[in-house]
PDB file of N, CA and C in Angstrom:
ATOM      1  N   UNK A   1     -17.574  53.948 -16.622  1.00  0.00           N
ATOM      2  CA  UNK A   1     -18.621  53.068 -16.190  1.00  0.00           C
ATOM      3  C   UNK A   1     -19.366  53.793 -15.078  1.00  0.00           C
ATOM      4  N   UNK A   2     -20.397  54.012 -15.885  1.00  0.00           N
ATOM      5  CA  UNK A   2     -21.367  54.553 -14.199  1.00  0.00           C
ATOM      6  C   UNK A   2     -22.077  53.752 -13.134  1.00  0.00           C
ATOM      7  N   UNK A   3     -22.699  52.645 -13.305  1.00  0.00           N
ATOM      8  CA  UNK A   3     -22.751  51.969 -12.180  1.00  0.00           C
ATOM      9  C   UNK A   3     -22.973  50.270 -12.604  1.00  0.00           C
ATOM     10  N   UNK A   4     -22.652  49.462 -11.749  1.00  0.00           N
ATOM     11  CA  UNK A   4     -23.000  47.728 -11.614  1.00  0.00           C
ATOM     12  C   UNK A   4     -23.825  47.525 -11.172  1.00  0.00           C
ATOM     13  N   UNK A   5     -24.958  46.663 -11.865  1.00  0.00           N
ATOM     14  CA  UNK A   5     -26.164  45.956 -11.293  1.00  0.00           C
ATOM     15  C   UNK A   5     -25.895  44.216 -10.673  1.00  0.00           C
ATOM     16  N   UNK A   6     -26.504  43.779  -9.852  1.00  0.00           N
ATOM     17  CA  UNK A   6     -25.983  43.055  -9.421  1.00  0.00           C
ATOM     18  C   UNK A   6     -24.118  42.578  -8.986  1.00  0.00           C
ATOM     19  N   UNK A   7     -24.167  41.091  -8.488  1.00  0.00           N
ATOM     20  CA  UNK A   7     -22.837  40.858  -8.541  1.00  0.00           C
ATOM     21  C   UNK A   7     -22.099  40.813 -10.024  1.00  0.00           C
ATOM     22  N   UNK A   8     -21.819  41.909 -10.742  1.00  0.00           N
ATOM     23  CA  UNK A   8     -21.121  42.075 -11.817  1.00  0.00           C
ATOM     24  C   UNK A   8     -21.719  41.254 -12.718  1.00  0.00           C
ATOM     25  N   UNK A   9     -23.681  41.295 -12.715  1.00  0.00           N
ATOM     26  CA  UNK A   9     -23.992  41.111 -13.889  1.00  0.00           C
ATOM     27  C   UNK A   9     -24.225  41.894 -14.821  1.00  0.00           C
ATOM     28  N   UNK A  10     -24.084  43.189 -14.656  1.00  0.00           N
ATOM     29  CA  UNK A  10     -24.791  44.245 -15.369  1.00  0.00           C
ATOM     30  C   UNK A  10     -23.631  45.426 -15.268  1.00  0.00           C
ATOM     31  N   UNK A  11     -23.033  45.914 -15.886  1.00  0.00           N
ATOM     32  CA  UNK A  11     -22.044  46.996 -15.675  1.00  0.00           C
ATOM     33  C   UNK A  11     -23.021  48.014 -17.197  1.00  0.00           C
ATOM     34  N   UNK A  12     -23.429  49.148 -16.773  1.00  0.00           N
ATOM     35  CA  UNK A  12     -24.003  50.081 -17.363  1.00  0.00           C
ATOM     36  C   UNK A  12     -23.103  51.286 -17.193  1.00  0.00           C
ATOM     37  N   UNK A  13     -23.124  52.074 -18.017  1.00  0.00           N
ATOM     38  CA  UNK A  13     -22.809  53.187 -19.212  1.00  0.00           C
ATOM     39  C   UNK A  13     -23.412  53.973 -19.807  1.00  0.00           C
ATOM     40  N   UNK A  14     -23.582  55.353 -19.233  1.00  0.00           N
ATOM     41  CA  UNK A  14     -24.872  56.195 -19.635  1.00  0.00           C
ATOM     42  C   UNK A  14     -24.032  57.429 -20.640  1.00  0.00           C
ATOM     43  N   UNK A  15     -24.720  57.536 -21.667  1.00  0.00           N
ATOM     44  CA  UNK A  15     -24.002  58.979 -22.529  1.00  0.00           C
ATOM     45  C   UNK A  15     -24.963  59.712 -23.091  1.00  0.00           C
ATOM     46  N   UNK A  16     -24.644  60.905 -23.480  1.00  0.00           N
ATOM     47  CA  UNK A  16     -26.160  61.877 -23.781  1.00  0.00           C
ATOM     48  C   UNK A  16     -26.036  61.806 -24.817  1.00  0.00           C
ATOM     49  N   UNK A  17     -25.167  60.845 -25.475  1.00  0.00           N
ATOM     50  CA  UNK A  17     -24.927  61.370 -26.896  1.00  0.00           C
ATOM     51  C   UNK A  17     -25.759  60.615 -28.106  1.00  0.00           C
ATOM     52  N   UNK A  18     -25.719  61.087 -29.182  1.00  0.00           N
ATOM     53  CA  UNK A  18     -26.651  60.846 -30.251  1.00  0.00           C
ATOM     54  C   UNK A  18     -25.625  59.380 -31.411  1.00  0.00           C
ATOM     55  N   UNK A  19     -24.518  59.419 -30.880  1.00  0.00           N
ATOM     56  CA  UNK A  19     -23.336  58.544 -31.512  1.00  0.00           C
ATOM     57  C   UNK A  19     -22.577  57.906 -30.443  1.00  0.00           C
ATOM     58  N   UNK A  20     -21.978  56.908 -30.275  1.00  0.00           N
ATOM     59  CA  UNK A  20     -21.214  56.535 -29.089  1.00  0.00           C
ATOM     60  C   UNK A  20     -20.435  55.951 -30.262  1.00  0.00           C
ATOM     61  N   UNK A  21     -19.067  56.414 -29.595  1.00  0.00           N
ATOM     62  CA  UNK A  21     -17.813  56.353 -30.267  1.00  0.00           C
ATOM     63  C   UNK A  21     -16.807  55.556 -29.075  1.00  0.00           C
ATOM     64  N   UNK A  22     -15.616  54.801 -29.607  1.00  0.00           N
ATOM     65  CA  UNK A  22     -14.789  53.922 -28.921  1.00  0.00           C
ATOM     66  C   UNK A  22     -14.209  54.747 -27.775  1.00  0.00           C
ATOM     67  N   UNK A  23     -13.898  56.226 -27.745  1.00  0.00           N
ATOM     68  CA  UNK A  23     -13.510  56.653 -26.643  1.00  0.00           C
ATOM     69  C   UNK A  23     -14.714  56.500 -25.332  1.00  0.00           C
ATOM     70  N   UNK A  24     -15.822  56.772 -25.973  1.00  0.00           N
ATOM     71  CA  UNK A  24     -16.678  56.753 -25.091  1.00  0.00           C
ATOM     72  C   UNK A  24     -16.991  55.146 -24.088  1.00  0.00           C
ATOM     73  N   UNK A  25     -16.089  54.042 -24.560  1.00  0.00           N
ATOM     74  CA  UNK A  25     -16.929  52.839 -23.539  1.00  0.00           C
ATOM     75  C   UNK A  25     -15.068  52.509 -22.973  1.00  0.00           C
ATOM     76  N   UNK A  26     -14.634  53.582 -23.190  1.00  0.00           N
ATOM     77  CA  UNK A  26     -12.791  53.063 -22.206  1.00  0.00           C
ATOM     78  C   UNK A  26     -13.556  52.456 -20.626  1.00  0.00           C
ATOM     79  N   UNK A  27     -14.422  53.389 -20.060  1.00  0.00           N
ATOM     80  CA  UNK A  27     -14.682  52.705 -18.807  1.00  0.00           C
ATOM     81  C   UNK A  27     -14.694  51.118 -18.719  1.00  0.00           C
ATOM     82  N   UNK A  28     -15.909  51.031 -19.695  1.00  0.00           N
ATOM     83  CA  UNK A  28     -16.324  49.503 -19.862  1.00  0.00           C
ATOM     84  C   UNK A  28     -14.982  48.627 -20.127  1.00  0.00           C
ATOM     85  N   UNK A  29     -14.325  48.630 -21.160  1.00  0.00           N
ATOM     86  CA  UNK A  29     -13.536  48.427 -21.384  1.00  0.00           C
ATOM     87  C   UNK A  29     -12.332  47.864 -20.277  1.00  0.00           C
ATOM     88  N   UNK A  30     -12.012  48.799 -19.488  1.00  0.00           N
ATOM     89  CA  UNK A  30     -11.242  48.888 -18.319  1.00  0.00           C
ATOM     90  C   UNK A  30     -11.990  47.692 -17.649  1.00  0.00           C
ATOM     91  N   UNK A  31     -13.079  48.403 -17.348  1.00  0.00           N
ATOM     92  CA  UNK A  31     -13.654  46.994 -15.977  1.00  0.00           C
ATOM     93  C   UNK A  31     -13.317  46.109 -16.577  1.00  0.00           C
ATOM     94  N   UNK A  32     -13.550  45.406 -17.706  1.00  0.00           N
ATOM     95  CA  UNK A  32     -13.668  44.134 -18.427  1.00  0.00           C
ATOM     96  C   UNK A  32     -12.335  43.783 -18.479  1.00  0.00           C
ATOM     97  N   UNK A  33     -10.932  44.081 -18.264  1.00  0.00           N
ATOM     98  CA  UNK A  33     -10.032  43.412 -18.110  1.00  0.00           C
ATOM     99  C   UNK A  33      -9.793  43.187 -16.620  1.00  0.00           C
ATOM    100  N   UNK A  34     -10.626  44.240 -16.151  1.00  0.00           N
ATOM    101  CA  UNK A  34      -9.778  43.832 -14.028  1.00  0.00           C
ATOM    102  C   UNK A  34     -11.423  42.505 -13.760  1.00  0.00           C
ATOM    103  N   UNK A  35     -12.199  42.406 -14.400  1.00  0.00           N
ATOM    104  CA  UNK A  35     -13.469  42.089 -13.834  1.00  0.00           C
ATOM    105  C   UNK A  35     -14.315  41.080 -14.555  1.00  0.00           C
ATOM    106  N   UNK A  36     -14.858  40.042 -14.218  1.00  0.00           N
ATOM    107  CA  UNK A  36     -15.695  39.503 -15.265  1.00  0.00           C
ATOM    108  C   UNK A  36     -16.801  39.716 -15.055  1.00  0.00           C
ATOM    109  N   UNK A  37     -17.295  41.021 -16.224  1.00  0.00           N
ATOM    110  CA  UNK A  37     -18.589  41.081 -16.264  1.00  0.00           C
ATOM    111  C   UNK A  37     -19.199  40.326 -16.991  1.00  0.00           C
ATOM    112  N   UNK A  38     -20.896  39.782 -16.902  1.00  0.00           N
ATOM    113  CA  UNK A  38     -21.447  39.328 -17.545  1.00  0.00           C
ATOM    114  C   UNK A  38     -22.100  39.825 -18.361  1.00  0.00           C
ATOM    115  N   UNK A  39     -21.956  40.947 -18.389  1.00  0.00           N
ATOM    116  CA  UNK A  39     -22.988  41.972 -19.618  1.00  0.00           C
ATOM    117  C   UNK A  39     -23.089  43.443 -19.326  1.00  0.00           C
ATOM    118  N   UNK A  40     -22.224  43.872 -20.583  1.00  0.00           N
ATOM    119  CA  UNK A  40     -22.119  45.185 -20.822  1.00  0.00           C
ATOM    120  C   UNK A  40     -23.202  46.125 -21.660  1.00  0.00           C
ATOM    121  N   UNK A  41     -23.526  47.083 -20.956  1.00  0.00           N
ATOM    122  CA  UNK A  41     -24.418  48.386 -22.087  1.00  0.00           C
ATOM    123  C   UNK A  41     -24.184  49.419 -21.862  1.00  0.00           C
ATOM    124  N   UNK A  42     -24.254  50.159 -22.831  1.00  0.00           N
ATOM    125  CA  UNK A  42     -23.854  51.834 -22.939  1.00  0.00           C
ATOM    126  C   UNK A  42     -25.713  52.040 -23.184  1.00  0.00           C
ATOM    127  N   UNK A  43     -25.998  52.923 -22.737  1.00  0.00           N
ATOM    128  CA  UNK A  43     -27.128  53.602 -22.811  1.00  0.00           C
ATOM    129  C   UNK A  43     -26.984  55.256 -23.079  1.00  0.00           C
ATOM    130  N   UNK A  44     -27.589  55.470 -24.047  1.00  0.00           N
ATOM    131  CA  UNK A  44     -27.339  56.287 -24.788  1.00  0.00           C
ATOM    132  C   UNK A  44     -28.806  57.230 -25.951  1.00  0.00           C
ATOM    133  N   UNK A  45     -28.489  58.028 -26.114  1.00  0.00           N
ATOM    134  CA  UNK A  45     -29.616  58.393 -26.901  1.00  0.00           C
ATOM    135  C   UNK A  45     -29.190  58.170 -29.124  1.00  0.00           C
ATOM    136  N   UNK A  46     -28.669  57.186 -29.421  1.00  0.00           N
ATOM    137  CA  UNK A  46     -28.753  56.358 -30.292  1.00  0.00           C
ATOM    138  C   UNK A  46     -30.413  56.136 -30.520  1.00  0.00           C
ATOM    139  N   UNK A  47     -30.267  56.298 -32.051  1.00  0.00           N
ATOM    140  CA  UNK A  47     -31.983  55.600 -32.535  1.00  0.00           C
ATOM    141  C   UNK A  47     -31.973  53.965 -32.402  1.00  0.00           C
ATOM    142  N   UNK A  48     -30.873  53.382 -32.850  1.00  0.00           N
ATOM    143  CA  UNK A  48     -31.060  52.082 -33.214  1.00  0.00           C
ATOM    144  C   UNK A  48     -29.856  51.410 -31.900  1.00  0.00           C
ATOM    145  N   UNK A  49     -30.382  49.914 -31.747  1.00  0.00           N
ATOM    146  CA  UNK A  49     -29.366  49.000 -30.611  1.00  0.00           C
ATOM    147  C   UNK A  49     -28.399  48.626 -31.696  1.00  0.00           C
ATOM    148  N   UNK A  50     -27.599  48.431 -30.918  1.00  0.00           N
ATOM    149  CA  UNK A  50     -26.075  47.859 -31.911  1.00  0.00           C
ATOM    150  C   UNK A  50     -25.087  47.326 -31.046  1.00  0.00           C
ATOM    151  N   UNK A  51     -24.546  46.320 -31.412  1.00  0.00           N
ATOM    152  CA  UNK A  51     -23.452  45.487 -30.612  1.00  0.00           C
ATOM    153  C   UNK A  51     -21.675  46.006 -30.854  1.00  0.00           C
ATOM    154  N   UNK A  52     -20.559  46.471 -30.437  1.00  0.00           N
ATOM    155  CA  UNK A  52     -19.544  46.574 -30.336  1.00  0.00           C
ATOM    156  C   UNK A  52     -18.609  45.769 -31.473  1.00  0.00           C
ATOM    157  N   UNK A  53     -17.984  45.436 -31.364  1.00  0.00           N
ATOM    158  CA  UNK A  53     -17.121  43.999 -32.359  1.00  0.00           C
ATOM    159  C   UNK A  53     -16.643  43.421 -30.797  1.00  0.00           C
ATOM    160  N   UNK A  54     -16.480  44.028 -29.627  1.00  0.00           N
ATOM    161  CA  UNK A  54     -16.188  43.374 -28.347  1.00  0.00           C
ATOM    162  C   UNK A  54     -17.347  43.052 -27.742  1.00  0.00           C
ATOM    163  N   UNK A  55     -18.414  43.063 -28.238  1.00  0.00           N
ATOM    164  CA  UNK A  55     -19.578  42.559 -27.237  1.00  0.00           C
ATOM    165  C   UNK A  55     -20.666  43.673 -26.702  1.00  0.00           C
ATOM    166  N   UNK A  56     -19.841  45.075 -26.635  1.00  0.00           N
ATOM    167  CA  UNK A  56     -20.927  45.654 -25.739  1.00  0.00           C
ATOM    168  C   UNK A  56     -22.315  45.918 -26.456  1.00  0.00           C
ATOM    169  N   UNK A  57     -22.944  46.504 -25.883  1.00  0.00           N
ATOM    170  CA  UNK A  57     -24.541  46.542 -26.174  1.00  0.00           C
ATOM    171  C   UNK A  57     -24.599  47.925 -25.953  1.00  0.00           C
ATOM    172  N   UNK A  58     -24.777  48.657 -27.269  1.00  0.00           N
ATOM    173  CA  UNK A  58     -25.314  49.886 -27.056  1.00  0.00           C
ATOM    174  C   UNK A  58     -27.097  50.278 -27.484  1.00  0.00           C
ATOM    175  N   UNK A  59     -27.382  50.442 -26.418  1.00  0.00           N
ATOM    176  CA  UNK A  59     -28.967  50.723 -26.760  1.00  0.00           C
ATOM    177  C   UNK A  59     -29.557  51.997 -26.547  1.00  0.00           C
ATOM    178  N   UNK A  60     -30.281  52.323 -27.163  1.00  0.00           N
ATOM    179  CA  UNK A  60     -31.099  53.540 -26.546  1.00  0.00           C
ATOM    180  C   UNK A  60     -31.825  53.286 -25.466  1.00  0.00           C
ATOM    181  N   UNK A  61     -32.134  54.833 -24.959  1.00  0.00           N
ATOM    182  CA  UNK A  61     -32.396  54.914 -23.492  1.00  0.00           C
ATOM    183  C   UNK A  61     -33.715  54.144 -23.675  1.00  0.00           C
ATOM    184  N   UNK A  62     -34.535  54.443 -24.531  1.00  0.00           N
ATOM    185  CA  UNK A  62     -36.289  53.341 -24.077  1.00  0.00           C
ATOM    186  C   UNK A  62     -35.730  51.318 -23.985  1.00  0.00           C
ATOM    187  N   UNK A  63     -35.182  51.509 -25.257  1.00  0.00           N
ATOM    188  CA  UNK A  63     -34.416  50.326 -25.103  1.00  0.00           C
ATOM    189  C   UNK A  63     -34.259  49.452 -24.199  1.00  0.00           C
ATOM    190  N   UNK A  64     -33.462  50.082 -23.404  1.00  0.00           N
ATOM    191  CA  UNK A  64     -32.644  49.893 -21.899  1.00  0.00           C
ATOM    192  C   UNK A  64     -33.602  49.719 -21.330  1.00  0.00           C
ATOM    193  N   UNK A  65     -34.489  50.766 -20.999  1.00  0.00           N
ATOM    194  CA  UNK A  65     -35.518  50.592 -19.600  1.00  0.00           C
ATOM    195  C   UNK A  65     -36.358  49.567 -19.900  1.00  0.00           C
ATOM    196  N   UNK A  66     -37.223  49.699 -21.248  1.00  0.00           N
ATOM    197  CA  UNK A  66     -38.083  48.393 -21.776  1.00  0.00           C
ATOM    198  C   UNK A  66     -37.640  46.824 -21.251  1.00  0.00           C
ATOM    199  N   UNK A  67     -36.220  46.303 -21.501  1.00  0.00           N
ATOM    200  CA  UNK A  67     -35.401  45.331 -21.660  1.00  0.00           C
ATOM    201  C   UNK A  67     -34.861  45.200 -20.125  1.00  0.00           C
ATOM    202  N   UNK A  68     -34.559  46.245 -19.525  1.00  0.00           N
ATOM    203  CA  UNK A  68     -34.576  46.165 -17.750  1.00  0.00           C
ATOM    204  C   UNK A  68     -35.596  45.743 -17.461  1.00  0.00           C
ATOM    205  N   UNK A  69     -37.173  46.262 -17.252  1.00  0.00           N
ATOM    206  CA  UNK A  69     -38.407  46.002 -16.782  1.00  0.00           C
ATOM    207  C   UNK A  69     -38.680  44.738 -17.104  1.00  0.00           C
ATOM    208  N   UNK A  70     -38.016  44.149 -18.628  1.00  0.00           N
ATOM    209  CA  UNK A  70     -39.161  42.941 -18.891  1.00  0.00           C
ATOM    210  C   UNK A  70     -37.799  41.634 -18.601  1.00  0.00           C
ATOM    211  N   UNK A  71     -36.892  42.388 -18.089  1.00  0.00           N
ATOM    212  CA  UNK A  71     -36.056  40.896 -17.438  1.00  0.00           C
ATOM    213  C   UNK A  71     -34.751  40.389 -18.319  1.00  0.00           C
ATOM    214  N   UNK A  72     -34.893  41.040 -19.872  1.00  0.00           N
ATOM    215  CA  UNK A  72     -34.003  40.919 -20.413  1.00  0.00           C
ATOM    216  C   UNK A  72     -32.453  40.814 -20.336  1.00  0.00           C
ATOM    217  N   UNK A  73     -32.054  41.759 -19.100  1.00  0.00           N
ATOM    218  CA  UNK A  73     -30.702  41.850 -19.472  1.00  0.00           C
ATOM    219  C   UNK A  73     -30.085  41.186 -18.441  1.00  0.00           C
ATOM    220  N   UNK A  74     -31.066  40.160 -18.049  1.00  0.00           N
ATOM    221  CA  UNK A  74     -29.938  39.349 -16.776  1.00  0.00           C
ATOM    222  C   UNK A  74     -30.100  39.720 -15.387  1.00  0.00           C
ATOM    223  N   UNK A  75     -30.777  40.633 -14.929  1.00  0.00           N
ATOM    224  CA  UNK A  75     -31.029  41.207 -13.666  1.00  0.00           C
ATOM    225  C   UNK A  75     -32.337  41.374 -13.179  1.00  0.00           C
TER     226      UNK A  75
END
């Protein structure tokens, strides 16, 4: 997990990668049993957004910023 936005509304997850694979969100993962976050994303260079089977939100990087700026993700 690279950093929390707000009081643990936002726990973000940055990867350079073109695939995000289950090793890649252990961080997230982790927080989410010591922590109640309200909303998880991996940001990532993925073409398409896609949801976890646990919830997280993996989006691409325009994605992310678009959906930050316009208020979307809770913060």
């Amino acid at each position: 997990m690279d950093f929390v936005i707000g009081d643990m509304n936002l726990a973000v997850e940055i990867k350079g990668a073109a695939r995000v694979h289950e090793g890649d969100i252990r961080g997230l993962a982790a927080l989410r049993g010591e922590w109640k976050v309200r909303r998880d994303v991996v940001v990532s260079l993925e073409r398409a957004a896609r949801r976890t089977d646990d919830g997280i939100d993996i989006l691409p990087w325009r994605v992310f910023v678009d959906r930050l700026w316009a208020g979307d993700l809770g913060v």
